[in-house]
N, C-alpha and C. Protein backbone atom coordinates (compact mmCIF):
# COMPACT_ATOMS: atom_id res chain seq x y z
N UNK A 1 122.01 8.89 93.88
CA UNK A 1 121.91 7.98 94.99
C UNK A 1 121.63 8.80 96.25
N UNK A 2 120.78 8.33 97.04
CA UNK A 2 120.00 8.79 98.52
C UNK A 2 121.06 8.15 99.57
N UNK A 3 121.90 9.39 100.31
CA UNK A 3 122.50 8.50 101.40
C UNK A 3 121.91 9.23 102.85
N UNK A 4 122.11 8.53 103.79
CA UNK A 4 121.61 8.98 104.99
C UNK A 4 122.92 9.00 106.09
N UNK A 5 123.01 10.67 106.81
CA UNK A 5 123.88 11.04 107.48
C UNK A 5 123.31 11.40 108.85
N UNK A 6 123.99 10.98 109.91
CA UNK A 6 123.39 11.09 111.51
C UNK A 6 123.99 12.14 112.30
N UNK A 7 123.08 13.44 112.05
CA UNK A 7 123.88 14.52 112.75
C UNK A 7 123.46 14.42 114.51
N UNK A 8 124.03 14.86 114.91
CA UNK A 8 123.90 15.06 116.52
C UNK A 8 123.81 16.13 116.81
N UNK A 9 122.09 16.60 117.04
CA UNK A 9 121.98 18.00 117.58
C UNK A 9 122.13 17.96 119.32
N UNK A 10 122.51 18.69 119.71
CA UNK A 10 122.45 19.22 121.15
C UNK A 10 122.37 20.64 121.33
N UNK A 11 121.27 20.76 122.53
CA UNK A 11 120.85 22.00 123.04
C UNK A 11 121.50 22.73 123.45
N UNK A 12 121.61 23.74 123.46
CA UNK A 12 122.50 25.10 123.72
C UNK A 12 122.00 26.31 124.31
N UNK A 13 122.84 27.20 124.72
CA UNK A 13 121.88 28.36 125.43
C UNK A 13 121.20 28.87 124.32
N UNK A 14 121.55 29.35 122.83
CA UNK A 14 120.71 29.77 121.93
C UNK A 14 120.18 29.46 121.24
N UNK A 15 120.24 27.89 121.28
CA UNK A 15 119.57 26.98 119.88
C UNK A 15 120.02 25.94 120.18
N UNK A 16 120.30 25.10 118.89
CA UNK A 16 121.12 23.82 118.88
C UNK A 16 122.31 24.56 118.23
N UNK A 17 123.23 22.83 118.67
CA UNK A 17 124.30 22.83 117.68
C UNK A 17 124.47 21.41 116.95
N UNK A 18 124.47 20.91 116.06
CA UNK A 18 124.81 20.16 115.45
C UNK A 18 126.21 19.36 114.81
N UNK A 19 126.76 18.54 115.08
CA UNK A 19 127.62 18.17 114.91
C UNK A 19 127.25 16.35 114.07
N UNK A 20 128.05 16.33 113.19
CA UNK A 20 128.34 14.91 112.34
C UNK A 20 129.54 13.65 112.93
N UNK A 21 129.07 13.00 113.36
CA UNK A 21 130.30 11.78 113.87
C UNK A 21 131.36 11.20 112.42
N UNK A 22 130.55 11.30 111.29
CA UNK A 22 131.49 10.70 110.15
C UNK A 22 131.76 11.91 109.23
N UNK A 23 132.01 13.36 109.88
CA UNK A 23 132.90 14.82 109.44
C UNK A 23 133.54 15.29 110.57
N UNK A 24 134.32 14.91 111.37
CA UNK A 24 135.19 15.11 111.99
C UNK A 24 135.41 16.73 111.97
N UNK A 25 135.29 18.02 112.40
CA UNK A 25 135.86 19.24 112.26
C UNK A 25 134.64 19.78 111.69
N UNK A 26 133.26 19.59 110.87
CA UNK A 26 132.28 20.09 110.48
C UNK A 26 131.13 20.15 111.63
N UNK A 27 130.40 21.25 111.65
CA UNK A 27 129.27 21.22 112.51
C UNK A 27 128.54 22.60 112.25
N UNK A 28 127.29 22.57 112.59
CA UNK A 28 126.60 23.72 112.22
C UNK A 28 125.55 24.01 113.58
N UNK A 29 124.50 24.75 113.41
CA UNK A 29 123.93 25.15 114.53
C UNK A 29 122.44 25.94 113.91
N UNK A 30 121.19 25.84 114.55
CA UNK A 30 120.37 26.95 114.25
C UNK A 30 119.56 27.22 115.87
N UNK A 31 118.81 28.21 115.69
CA UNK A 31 117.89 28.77 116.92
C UNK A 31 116.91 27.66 116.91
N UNK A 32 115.96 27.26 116.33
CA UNK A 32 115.42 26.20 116.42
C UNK A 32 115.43 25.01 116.22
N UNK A 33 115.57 23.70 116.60
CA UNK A 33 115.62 22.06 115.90
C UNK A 33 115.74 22.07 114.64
N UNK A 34 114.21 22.83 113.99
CA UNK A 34 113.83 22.68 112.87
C UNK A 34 115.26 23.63 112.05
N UNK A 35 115.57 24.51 112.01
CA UNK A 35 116.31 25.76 111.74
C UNK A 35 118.16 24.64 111.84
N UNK A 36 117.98 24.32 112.56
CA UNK A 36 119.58 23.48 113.01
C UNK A 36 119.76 22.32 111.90
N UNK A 37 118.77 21.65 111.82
CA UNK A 37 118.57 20.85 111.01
C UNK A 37 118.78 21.00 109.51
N UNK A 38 117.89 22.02 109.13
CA UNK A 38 118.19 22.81 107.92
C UNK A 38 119.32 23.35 107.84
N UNK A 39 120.11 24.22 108.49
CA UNK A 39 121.82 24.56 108.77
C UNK A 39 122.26 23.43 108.18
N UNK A 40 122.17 22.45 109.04
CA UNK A 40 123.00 21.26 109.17
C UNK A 40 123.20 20.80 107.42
N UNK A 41 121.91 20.37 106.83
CA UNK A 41 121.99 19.92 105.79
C UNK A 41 122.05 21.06 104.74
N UNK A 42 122.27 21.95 104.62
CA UNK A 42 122.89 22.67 103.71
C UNK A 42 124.25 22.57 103.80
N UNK A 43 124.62 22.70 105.00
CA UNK A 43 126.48 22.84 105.43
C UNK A 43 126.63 21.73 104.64
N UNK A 44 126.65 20.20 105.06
CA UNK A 44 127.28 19.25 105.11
C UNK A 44 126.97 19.30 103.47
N UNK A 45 125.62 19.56 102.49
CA UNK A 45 125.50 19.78 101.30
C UNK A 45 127.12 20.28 100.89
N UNK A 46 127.02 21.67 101.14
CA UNK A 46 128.48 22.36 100.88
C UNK A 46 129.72 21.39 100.94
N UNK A 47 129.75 20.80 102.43
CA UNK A 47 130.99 20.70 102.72
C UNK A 47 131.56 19.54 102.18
N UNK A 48 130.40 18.73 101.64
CA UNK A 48 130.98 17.33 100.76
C UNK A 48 130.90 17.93 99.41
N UNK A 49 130.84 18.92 98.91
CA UNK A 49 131.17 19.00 97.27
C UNK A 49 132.41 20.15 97.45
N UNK A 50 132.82 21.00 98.63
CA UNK A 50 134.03 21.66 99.13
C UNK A 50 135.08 20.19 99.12
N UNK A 51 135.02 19.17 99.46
CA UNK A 51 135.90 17.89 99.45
C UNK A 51 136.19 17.02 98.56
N UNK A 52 134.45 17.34 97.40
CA UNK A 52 134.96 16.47 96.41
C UNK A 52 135.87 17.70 95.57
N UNK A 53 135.70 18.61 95.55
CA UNK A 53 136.82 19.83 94.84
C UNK A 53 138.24 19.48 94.93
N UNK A 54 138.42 19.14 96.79
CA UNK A 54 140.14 19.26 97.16
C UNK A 54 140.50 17.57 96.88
N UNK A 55 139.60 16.53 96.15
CA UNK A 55 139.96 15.38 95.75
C UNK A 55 140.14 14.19 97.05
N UNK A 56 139.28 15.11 98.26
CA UNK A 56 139.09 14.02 99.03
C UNK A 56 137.69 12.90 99.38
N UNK A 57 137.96 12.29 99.95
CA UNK A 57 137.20 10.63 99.95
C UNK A 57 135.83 11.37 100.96
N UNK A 58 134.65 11.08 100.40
CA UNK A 58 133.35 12.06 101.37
C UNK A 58 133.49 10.30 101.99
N UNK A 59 133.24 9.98 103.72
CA UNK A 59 133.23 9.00 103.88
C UNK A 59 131.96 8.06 103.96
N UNK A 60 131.77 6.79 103.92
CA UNK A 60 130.61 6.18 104.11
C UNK A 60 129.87 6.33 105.77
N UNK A 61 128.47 6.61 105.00
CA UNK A 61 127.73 7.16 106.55
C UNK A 61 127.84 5.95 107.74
N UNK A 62 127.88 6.21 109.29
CA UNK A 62 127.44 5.27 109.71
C UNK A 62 126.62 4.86 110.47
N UNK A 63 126.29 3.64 110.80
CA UNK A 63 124.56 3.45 111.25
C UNK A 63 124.37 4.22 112.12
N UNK A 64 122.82 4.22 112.63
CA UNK A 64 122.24 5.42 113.70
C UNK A 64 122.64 4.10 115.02
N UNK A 65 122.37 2.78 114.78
CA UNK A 65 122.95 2.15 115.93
C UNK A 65 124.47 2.92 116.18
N UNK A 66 125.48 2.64 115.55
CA UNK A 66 126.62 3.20 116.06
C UNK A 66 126.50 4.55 116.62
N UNK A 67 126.38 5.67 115.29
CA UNK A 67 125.92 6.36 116.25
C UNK A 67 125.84 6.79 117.62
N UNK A 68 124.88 6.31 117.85
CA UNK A 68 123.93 6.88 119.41
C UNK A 68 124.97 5.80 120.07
N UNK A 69 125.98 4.86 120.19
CA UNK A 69 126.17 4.42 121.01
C UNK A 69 127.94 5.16 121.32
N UNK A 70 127.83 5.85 120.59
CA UNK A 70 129.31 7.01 120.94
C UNK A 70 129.16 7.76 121.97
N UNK A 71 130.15 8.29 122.83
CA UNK A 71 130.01 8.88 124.42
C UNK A 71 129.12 10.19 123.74
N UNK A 72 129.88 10.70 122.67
CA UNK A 72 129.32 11.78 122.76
C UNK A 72 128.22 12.27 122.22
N UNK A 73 127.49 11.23 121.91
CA UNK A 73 125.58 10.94 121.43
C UNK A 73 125.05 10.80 122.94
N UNK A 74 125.47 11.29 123.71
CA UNK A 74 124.06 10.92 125.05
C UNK A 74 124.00 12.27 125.36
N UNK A 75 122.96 12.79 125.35
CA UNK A 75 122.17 13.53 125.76
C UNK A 75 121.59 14.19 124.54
N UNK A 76 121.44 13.65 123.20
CA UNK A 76 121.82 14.52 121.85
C UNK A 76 120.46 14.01 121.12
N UNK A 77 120.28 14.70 120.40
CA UNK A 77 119.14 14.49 119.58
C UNK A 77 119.66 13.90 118.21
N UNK A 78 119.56 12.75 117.31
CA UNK A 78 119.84 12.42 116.54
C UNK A 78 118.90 12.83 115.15
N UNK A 79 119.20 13.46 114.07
CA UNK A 79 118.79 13.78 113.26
C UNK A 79 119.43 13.03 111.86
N UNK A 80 118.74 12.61 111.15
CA UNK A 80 118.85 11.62 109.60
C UNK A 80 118.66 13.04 108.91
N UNK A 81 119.64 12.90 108.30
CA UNK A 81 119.84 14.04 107.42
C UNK A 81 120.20 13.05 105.96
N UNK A 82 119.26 13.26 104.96
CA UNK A 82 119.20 12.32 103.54
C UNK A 82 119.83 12.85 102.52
N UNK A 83 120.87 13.11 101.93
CA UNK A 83 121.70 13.80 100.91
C UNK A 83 121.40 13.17 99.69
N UNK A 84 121.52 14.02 98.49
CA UNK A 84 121.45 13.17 96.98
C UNK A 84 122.76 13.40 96.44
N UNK A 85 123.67 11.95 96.65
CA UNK A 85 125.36 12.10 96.59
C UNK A 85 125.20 12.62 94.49
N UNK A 86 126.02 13.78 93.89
CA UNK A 86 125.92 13.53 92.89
C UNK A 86 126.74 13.03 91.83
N UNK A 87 126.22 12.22 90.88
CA UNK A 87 127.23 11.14 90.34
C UNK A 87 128.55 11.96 89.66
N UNK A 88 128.49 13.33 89.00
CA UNK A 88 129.48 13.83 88.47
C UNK A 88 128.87 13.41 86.53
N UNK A 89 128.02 13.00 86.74
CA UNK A 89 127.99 12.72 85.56
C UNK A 89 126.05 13.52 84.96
N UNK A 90 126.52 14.50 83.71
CA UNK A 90 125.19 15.19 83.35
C UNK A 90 124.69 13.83 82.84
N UNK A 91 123.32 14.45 82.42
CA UNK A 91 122.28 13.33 81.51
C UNK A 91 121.28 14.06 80.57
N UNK A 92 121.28 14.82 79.32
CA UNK A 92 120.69 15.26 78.91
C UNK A 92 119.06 14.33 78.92
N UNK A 93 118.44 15.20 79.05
CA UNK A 93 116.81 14.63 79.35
C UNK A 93 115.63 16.02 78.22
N UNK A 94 114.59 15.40 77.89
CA UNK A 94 113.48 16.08 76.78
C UNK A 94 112.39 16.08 77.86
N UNK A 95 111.76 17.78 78.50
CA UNK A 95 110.84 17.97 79.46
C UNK A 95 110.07 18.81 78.36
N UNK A 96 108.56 18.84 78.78
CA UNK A 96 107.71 19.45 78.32
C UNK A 96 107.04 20.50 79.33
N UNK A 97 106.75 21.75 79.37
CA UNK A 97 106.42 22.70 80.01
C UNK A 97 105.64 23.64 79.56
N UNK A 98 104.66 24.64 80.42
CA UNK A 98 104.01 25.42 79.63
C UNK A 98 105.09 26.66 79.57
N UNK A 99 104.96 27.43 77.88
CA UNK A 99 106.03 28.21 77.51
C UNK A 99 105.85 29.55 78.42
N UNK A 100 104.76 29.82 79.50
CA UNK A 100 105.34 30.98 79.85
C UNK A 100 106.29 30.76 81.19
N UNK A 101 106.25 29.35 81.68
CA UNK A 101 106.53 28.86 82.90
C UNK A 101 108.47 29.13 82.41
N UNK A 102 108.42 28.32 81.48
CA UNK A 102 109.57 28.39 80.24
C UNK A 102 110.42 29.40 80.46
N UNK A 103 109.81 31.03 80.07
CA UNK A 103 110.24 32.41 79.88
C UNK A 103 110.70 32.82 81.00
N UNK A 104 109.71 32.43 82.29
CA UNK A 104 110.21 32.76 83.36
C UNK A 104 111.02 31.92 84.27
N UNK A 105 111.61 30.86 83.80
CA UNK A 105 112.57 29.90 84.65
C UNK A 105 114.07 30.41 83.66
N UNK A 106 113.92 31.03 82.58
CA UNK A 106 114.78 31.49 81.88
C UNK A 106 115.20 33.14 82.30
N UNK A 107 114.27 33.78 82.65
CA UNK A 107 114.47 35.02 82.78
C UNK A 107 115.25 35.13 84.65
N UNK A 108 114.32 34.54 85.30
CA UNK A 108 115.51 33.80 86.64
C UNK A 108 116.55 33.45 86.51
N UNK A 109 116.95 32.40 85.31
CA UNK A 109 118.04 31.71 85.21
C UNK A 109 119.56 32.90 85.26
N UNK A 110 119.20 33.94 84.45
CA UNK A 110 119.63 34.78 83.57
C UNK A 110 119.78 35.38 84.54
N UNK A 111 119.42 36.17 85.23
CA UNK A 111 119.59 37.18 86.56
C UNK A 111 120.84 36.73 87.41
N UNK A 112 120.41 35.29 87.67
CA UNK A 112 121.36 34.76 88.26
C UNK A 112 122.55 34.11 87.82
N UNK A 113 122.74 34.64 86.43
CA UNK A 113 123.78 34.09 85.91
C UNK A 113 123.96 32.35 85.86
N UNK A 114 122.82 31.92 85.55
CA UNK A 114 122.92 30.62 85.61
C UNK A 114 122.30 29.59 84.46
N UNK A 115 122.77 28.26 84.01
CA UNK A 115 121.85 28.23 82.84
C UNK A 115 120.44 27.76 83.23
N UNK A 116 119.54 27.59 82.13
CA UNK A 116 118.87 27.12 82.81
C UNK A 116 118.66 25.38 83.51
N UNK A 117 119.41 24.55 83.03
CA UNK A 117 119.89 23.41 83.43
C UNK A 117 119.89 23.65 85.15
N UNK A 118 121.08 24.59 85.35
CA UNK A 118 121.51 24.50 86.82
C UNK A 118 120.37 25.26 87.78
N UNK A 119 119.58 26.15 87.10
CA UNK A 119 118.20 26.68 87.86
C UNK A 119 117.51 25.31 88.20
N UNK A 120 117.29 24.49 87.49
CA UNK A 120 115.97 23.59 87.40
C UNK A 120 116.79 22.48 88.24
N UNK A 121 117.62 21.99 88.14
CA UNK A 121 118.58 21.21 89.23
C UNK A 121 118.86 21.49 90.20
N UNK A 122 119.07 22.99 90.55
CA UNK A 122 118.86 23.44 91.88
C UNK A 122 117.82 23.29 92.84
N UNK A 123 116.66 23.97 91.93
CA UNK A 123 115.34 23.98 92.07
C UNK A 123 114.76 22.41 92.97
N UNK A 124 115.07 21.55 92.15
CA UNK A 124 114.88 20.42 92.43
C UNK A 124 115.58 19.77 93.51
N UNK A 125 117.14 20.06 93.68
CA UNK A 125 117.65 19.58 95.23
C UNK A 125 116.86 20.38 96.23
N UNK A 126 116.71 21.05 96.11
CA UNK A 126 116.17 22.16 97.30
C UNK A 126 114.22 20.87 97.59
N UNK A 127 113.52 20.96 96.25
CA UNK A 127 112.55 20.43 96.36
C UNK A 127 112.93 19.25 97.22
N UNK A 128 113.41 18.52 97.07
CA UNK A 128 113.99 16.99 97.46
C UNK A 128 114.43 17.09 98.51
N UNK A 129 114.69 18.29 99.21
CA UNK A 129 115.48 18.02 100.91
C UNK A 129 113.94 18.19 102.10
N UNK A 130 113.15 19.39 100.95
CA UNK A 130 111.99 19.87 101.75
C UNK A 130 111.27 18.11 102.12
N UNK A 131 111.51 17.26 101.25
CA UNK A 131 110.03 16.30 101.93
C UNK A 131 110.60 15.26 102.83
């Protein structure tokens, strides 16, 4: 499931900083918009599967109307940041590939100590934030 989170960048002497109205204590920052943005949604990536670990409630996002109408949304750049919440639940699936593509998503996998399941799932959140 695709949820949508409303970070609040604001300008800074070295960049932005970014802050979330529905993560209370989370916030991130980069040198550029673009760069802050990306921060942003990796952190909050982290910081809601750091919560689903300690067995707490990730909360429901809320609108960009609300939002922007909080004191501390004025002067702020609002950024939609789109997360893929994950269900907790695998799904074995049958992909077809060419076998040297194969060798080498395996030989990656392996370096990184990872199977190849979690390479190609990775692979793919990362794909999915870029568009």
């Amino acid at each position: 499931m695709l949820i949508e989170y409303i970070g609040l960048a604001e300008k800074v002497e070295d960049g932005y900083s970014v802050f979330f109205p529905d993560f209370l204590g989370f916030g991130s920052a980069g040198a550029t918009l673009e760069e802050a943005r990306k921060n942003a949604k990796e952190g909050l990536i982290t910081h809601m599967e750091l919560m689903a670990e300690d067995g707490e409630r990730v909360p429901k996002p809320s609108s960009l109307d609300k939002v922007m109408q909080l004191t501390d949304a004025k002067g702020c750049i609002p950024l939609i940041i789109s997360i893929i919440v994950p269900s907790g639940k695998a799904q074995r699936i049958n992909i077809t590939m060419d076998r040297a593509l194969l060798h080498a998503i395996d030989s990656v996998a392996a370096s990184q100590h990872k199977t190849r399941s979690a390479l190609l799932a990775e692979a793919v959140v990362r794909l999915l934030g870029e568009l």
